[in-house]
Protein backbone atom coordinates (compact mmCIF):
# COMPACT_ATOMS: atom_id res chain seq x y z
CA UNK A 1 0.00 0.00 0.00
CA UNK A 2 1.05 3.33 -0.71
CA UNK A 3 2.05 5.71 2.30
CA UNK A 4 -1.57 8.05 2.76
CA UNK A 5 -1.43 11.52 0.79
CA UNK A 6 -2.26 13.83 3.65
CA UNK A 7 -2.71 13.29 7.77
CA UNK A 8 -4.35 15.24 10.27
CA UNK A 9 -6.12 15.91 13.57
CA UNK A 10 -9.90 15.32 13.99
CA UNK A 11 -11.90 17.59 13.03
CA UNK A 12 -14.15 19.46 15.16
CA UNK A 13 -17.74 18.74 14.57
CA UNK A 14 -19.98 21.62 13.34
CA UNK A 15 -23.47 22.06 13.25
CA UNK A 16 -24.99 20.84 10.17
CA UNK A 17 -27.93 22.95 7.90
CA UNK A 18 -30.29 20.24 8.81
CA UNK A 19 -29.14 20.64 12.43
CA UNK A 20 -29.81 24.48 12.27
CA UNK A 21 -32.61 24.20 10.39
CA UNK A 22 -34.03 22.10 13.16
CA UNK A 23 -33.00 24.80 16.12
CA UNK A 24 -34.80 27.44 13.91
CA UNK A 25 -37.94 25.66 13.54
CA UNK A 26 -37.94 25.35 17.30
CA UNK A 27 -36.83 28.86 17.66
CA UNK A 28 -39.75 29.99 15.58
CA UNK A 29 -42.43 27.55 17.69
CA UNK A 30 -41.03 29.09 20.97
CA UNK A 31 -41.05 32.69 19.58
CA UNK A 32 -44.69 31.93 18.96
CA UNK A 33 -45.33 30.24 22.36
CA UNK A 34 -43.59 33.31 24.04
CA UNK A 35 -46.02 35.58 22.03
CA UNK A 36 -48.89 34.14 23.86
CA UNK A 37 -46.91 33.83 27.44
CA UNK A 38 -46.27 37.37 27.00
CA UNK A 39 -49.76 39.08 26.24
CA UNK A 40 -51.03 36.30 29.10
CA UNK A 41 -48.72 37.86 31.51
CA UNK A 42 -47.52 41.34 31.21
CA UNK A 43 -50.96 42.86 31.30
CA UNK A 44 -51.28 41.29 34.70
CA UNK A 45 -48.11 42.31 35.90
CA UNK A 46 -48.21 45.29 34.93
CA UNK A 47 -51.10 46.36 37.43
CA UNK A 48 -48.61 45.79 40.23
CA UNK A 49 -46.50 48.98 38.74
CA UNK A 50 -46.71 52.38 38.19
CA UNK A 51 -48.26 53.50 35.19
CA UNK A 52 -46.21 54.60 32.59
CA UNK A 53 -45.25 53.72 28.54
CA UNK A 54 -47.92 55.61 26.12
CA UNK A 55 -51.05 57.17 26.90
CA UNK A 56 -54.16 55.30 25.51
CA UNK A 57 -57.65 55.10 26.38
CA UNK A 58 -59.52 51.83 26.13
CA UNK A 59 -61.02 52.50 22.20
CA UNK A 60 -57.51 53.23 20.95
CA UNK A 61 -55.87 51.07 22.63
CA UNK A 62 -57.98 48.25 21.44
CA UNK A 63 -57.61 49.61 18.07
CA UNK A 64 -53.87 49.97 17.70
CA UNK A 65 -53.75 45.92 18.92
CA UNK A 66 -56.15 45.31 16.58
CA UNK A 67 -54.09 46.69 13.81
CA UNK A 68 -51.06 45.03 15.33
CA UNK A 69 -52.20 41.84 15.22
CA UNK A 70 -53.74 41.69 11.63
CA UNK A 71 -50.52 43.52 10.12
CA UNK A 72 -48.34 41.04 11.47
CA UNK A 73 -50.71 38.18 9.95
CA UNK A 74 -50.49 39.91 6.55
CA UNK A 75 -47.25 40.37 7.02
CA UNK A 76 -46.05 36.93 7.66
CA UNK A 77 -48.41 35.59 4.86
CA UNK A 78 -45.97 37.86 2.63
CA UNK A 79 -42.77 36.13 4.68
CA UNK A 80 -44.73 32.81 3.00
CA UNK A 81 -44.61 34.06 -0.71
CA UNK A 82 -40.92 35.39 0.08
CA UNK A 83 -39.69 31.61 0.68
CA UNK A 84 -42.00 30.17 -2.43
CA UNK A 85 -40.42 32.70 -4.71
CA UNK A 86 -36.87 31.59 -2.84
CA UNK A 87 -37.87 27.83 -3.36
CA UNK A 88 -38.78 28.55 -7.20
CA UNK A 89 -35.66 30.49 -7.73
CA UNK A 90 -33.47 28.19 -6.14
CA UNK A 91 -34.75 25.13 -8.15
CA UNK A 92 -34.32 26.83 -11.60
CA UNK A 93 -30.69 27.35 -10.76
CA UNK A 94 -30.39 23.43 -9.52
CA UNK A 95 -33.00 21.83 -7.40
CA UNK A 96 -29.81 20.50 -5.06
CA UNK A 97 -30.00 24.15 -3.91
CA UNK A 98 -32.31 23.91 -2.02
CA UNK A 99 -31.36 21.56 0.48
CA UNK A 100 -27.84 22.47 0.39
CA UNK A 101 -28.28 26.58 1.51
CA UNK A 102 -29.76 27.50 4.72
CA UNK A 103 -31.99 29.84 3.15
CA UNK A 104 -35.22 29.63 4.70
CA UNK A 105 -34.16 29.35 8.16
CA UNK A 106 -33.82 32.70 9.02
CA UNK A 107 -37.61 33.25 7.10
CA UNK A 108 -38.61 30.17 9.05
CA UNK A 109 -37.55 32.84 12.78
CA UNK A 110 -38.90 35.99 11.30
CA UNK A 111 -42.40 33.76 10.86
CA UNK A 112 -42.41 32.96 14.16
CA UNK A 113 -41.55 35.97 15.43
CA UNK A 114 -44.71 37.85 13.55
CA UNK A 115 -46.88 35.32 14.31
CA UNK A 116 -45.84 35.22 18.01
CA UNK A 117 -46.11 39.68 17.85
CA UNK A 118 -49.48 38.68 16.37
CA UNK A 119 -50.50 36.49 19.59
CA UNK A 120 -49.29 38.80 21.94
CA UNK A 121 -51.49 41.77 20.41
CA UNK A 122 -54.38 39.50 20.20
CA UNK A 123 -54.10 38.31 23.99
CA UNK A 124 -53.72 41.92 25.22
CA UNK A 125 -56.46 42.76 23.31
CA UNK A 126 -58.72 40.16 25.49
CA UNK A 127 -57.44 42.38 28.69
CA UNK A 128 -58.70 45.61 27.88
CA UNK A 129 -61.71 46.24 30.31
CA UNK A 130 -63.49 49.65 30.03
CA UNK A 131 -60.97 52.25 31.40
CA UNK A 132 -58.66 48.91 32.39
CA UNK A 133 -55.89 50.08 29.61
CA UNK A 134 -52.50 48.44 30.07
CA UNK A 135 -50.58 50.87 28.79
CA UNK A 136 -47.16 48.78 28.95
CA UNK A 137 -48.68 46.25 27.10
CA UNK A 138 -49.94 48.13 24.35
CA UNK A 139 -46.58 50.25 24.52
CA UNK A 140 -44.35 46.82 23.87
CA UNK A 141 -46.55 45.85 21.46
CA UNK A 142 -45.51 49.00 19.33
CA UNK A 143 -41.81 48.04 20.35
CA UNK A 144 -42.17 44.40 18.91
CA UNK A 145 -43.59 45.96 15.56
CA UNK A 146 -40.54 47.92 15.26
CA UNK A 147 -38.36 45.12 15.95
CA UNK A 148 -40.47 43.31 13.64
CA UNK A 149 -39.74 46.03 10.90
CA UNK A 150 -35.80 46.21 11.07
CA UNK A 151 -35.42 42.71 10.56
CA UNK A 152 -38.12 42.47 7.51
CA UNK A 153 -36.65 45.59 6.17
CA UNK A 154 -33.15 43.69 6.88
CA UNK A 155 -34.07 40.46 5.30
CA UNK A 156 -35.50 42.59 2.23
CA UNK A 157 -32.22 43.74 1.40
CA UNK A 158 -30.61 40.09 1.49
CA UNK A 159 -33.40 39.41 -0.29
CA UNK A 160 -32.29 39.97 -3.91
CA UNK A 161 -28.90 38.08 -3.56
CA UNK A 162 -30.78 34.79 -2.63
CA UNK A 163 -32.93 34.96 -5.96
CA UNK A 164 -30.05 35.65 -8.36
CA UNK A 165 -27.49 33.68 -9.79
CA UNK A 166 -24.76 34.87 -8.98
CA UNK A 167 -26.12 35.48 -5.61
CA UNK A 168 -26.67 31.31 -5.33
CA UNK A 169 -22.95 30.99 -6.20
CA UNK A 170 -21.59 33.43 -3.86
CA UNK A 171 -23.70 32.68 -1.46
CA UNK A 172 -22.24 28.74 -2.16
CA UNK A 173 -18.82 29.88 -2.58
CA UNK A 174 -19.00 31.46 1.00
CA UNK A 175 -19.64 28.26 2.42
CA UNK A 176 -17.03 26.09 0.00
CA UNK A 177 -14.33 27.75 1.71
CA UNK A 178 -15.33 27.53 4.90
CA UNK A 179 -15.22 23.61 4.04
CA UNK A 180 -11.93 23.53 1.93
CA UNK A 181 -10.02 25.18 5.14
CA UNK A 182 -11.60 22.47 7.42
CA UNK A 183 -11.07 19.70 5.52
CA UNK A 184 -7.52 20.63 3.55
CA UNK A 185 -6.41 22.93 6.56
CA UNK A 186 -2.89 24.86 5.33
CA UNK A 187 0.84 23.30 5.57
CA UNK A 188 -0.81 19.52 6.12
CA UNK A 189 2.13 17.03 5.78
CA UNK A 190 1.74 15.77 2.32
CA UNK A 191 3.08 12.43 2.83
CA UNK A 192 3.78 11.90 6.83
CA UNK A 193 6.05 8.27 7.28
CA UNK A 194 3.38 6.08 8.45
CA UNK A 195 3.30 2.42 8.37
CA UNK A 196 -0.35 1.41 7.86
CA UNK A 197 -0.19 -1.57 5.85
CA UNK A 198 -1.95 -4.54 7.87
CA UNK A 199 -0.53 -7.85 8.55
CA UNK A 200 -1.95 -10.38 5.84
CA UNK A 201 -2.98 -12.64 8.67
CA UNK A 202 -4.85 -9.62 10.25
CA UNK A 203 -8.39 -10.04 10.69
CA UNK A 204 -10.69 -7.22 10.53
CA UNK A 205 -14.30 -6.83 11.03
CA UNK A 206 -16.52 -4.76 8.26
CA UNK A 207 -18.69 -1.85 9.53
CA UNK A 208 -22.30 -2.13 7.47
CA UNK A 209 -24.81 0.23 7.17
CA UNK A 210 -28.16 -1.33 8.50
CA UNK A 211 -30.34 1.03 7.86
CA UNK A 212 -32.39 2.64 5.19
CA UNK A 213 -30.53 3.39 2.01
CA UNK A 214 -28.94 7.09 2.41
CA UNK A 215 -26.02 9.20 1.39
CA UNK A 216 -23.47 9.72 3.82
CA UNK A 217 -23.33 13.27 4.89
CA UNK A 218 -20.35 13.29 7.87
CA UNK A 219 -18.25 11.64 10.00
CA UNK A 220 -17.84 12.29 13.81
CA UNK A 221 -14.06 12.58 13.55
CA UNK A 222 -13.17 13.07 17.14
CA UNK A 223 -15.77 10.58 18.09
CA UNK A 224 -13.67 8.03 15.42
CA UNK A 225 -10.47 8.85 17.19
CA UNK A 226 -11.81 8.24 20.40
CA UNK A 227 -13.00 4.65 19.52
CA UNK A 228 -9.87 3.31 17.38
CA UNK A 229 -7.56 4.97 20.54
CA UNK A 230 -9.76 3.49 23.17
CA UNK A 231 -9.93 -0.09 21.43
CA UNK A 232 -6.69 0.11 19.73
CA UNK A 233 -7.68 -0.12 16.21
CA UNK A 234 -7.53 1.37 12.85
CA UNK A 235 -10.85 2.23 10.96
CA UNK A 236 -10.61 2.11 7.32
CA UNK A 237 -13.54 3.81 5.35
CA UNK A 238 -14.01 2.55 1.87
CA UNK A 239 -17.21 4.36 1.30
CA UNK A 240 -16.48 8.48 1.35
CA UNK A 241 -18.99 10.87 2.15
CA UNK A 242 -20.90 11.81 -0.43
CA UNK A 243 -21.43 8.15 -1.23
CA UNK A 244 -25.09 6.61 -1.15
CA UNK A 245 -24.76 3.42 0.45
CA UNK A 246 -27.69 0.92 0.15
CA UNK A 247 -29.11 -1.55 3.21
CA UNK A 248 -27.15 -3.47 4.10
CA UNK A 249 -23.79 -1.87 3.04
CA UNK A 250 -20.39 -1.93 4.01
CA UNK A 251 -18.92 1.23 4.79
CA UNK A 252 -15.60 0.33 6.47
CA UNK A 253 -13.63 -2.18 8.00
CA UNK A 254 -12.30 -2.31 12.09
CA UNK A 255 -8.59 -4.14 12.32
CA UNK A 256 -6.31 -4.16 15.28
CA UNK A 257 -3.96 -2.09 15.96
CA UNK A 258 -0.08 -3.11 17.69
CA UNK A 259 -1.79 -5.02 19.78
CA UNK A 260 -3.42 -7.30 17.54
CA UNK A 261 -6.58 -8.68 18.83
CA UNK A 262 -10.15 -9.59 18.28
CA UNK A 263 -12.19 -6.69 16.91
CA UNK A 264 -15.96 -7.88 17.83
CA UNK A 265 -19.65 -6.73 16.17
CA UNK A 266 -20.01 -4.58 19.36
CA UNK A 267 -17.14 -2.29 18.35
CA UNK A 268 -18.32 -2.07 14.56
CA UNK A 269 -21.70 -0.96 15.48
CA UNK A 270 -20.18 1.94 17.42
CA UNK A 271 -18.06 2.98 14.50
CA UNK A 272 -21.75 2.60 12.46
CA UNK A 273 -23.01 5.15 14.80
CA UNK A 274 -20.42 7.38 14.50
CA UNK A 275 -21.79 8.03 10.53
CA UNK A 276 -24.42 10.16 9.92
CA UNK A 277 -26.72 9.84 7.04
CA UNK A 278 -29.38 12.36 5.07
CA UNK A 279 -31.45 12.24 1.79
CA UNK A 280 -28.93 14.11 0.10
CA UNK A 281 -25.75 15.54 0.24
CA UNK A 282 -24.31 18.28 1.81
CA UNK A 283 -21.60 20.78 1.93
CA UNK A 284 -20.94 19.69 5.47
CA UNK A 285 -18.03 17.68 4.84
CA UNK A 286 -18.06 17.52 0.89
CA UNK A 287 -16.00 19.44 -0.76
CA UNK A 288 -16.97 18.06 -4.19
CA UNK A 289 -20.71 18.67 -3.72
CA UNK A 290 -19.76 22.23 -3.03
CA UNK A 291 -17.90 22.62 -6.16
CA UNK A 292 -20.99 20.43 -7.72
CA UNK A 293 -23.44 23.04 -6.82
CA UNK A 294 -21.49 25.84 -8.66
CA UNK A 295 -20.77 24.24 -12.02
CA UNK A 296 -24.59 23.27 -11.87
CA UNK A 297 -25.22 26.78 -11.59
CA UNK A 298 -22.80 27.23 -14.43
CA UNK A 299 -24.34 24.59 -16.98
CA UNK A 300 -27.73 25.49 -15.81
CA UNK A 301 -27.05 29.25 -17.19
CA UNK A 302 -25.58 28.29 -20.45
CA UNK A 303 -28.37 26.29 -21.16
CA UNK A 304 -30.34 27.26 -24.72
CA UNK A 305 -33.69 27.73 -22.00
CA UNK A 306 -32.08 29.96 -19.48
CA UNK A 307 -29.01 31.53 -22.35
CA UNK A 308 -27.11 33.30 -19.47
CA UNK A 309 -23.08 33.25 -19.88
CA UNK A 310 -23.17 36.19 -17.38
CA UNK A 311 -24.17 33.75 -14.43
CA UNK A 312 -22.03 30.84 -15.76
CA UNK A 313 -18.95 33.47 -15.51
CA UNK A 314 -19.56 34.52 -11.54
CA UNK A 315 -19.86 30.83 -10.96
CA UNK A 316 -16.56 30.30 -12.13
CA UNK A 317 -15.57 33.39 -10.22
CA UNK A 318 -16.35 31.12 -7.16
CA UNK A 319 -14.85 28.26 -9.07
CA UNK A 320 -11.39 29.80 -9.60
CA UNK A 321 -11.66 30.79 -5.84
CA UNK A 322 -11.88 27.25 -4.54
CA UNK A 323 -9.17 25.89 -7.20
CA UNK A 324 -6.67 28.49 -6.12
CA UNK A 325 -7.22 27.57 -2.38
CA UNK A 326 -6.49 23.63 -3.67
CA UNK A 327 -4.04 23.69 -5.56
CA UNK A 328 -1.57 23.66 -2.94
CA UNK A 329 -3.36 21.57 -0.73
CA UNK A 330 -3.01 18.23 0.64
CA UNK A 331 -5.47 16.53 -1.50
CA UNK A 332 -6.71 12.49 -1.29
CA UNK A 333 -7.11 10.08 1.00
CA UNK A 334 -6.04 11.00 4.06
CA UNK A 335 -5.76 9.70 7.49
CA UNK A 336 -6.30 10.98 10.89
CA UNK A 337 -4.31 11.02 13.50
CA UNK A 338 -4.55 10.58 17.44
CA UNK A 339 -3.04 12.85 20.23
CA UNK A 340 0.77 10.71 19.26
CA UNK A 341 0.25 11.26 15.78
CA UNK A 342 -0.67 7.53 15.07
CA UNK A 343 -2.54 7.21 12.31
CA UNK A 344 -6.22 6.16 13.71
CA UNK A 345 -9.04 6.39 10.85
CA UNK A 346 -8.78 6.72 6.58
CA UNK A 347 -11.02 7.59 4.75
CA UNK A 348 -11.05 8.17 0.65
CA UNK A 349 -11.07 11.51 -1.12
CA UNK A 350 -10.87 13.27 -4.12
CA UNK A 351 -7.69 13.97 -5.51
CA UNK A 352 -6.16 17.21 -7.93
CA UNK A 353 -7.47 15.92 -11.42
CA UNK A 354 -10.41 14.87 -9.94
CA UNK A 355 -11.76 18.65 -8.86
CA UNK A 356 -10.25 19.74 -12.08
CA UNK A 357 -12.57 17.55 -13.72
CA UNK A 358 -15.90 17.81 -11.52
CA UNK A 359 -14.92 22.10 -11.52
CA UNK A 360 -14.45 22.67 -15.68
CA UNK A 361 -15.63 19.70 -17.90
CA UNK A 362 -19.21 20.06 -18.33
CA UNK A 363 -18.56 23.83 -18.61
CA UNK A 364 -15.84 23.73 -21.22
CA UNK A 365 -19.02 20.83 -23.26
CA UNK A 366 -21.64 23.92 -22.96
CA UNK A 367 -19.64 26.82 -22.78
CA UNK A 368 -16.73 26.49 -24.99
CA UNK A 369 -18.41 28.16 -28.17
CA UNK A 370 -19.81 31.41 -26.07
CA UNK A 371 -16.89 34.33 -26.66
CA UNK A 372 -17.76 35.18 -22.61
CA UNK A 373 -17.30 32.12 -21.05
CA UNK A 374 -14.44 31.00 -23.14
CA UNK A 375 -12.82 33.89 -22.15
CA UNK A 376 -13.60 33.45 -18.48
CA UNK A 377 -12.31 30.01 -18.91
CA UNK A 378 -9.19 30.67 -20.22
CA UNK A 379 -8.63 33.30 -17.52
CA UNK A 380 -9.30 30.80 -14.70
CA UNK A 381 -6.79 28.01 -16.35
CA UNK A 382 -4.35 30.38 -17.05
CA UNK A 383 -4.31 31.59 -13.43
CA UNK A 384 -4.56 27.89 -11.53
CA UNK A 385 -1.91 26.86 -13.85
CA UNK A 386 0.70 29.39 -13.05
CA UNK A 387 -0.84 28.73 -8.98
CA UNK A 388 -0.20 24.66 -9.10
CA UNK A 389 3.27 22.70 -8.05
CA UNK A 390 4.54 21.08 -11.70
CA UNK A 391 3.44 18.05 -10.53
CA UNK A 392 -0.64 19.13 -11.01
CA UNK A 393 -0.24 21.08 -14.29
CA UNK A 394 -1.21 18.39 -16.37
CA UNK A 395 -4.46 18.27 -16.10
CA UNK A 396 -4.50 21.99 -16.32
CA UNK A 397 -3.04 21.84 -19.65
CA UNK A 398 -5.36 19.66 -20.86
CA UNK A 399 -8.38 21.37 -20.00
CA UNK A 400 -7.08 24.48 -21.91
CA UNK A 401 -6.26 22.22 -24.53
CA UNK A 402 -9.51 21.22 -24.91
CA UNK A 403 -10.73 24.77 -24.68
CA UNK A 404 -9.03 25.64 -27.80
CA UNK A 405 -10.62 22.61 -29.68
CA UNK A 406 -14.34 22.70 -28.73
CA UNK A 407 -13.78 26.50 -28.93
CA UNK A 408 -12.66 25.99 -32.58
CA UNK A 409 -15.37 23.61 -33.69
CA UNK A 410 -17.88 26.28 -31.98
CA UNK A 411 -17.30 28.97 -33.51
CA UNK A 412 -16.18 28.69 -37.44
CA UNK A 413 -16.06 32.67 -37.48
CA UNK A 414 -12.60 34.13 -37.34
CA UNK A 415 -13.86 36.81 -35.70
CA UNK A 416 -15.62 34.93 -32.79
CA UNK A 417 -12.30 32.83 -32.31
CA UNK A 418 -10.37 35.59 -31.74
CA UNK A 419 -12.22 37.01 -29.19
CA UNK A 420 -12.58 33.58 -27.31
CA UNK A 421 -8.95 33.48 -27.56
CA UNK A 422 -8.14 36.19 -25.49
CA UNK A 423 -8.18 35.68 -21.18
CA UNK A 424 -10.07 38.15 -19.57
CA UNK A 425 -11.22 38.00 -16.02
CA UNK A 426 -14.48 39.77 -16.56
CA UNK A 427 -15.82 37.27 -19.79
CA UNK A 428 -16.08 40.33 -21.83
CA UNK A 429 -15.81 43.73 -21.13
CA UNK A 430 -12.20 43.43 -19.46
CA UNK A 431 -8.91 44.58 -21.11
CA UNK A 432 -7.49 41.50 -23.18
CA UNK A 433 -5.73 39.69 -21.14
CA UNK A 434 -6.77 41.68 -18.01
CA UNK A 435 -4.18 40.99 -14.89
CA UNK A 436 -3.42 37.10 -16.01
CA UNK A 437 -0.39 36.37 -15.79
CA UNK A 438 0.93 34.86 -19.50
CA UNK A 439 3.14 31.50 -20.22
């Protein structure tokens, strides 16, 4: 066996979208909840102080509540069409959107929180007796609306990035480098001097996936570490995440460690439940579905329906971003280490040629005979190729290559494959060339 490409230290774990999207759905029931609590209570606490807030009488006070409480339910029925023209959006660019930004969460709060202003108004309504006015009631009531108003006017403005293309890809792009730094953290030892070949007579025990068929979505890394230290054994993964695995299916294999031993069932169903699972992928712990997201956006744009090189050419902004940050990375599989540096748990990954080919090959297929995302193209390989050790230009090289030849059997004009021949940052627009650096 070869020596691993890259070792590291567990990982911390992070909480995942479905994770937050679970603490905002509770968030939202409890900010509703707390609406009720609060127009419940604070009228009856409030006769145990001295008056003070606004001055109301009983027909205007009743009135401004009134008009609370119905503004915040029209309001939150527009919070509903916000998402559905988020959701419709999102799925034109690629449906995988969807589940892979967070979105709606922060809609999924802001309903809660003008339902639960809603409840309050309605319940301090019920408390207004003849001249009986809570005045601090109906004065935080006006508070909670203006609350209310900075965050909608807030979530207006973020609005317009999360129904735009390029918006999708930044807003993906954001969270792809977040990942790469995890997962491909700077100055990782590219080859460390490991011996983790296993004895032939070694017997190890496989891990398998009892459950439902699923994708795997992450590992708990420290929770991994903890096990193979604890037990003394080494946890090979032969299924990455990212992978669907069906029921029942083997996902890795338990074999002792120095001190060779048994490795019971026991053991490999604790290693099981140290995988979680999801519908789909995420960006969680997959760096490849991150850079899958943006060249859908990018293939999605240059198709004849949609016709929109502009889009395709900010994806590959974000796609040039991520390449740059890999190309002197630690890439494949990799192994992670314990406190002693002893190599503990491996798992497969993708290697250099491999994101090359996942980042740029269906969008050199589509895009090679449109003058602004040829250009764009060229740009980015130009760039990542004078950014890469000698060692990864190959597979640089040949995706310019390529350029040149679907570019030429694109476009027959002379004209047209001139100006595809030129890098330029921008797509079209820039100054030939622009600030690439030349061969």
């Amino acid at each position: 066996m070869t020596p691993p490409s890259r070792a590291r230290a567990p990982r911390r774990n992070r909480g995942s979208h479905r994770a937050r999207n679970t603490r905002s759905r509770t968030l939202a029931v409890l900010l509703v909840v707390a609406g009720g609590l609060l127009g419940w209570s604070v009228p009856r606490l409030e006769r145990h102080l001295p008056a003070t807030g606004l001055s109301f009488d009983a027909s205007t006070a009743q009135a401004t509540l009134a008009a609370i409480a119905g503004g915040m339910i029209r309001l939150a029925g527009f919070i509903v069409t916000a998402i559905t023209l988020i959701v419709q959006t999102v799925q034109a660019m690629s449906p995988r959107l969807v589940a892979a930004l967070g979105h709606f969460s922060r809609y999924l709060v802001l309903f809660g929180l003008l339902i639960g202003t809603a409840l309050y108004a309605l319940v301090a309504l019920s408390h207004i007796q003849d001249d009986d006015v809570p005045r601090v009631s109906v004065t935080l009531a006006v508070g909670l609306v203006l609350v209310d108003s900075l965050i909608v006017l807030y979530l207006l403005a973020s609005l317009r990035h999360a129904v735009t293309g390029g918006g999708l890809a930044r807003a993906v792009g954001d969270r792809l480098r977040t990942v790469i730094d995890q997962t491909y953290p700077p100055g990782a030892d590219r080859s460390p001097p490991l011996d983790v070949d296993p004895s032939p007579e070694v017997a190890r025990v496989a891990v398998v996936h009892r459950g439902r068929p699923a994708v795997i979505v992450a590992l708990d890394e420290p929770g991994l570490v903890r096990l193979a230290v604890r037990h003394d054994v080494r946890i090979r993964f032969v299924s990455a995440v990212g992978h669907f695995v069906g029921a029942p299916g083997t996902i890795a294999f338990v074999e002792p460690g120095r001190s060779v031993g048994s490795v019971g069932t026991r053991l490999s169903d604790r290693v099981a439940a140290c995988v979680r699972y999801g519908p789909s992928r995420t960006v969680e712990q997959d760096t490849t579905y991150g850079i899958r997201l943006l060249a859908d956006i990018a293939v999605r744009a240059l198709s004849p329906a949609v016709n929109d090189p502009t889009t395709a050419v900010q994806a590959l902004d974000q796609i040039e971003d991520a390449l740059l940050r890999l190309a002197t990375r630690s890439l494949g599989d990799a192994w992670l280490l314990d406190g002693t540096g002893t190599p503990r748990v491996s798992y497969p990954a993708p290697h250099w040629r491999d994101f090359v080919s996942l980042a740029l090959d269906e969008t050199l297929l589509y895009g090679a005979g449109n003058p602004q995302v040829a250009r764009r193209t060229r740009a980015l390989l130009v760039r990542v190729a004078a950014a890469v050790p000698e060692d990864r230009r190959l597979p640089v090289d040949e995706r310019l290559d390529a350029l040149n030849r679907l570019g030429a059997a694109a476009a027959p004009d002379p004209l047209l494959r001139d100006v595809a021949a030129a890098a330029d940052p921008q797509g079209l627009g820039g100054p030939p060339g622009g600030d690439v650096p030349t061969n």
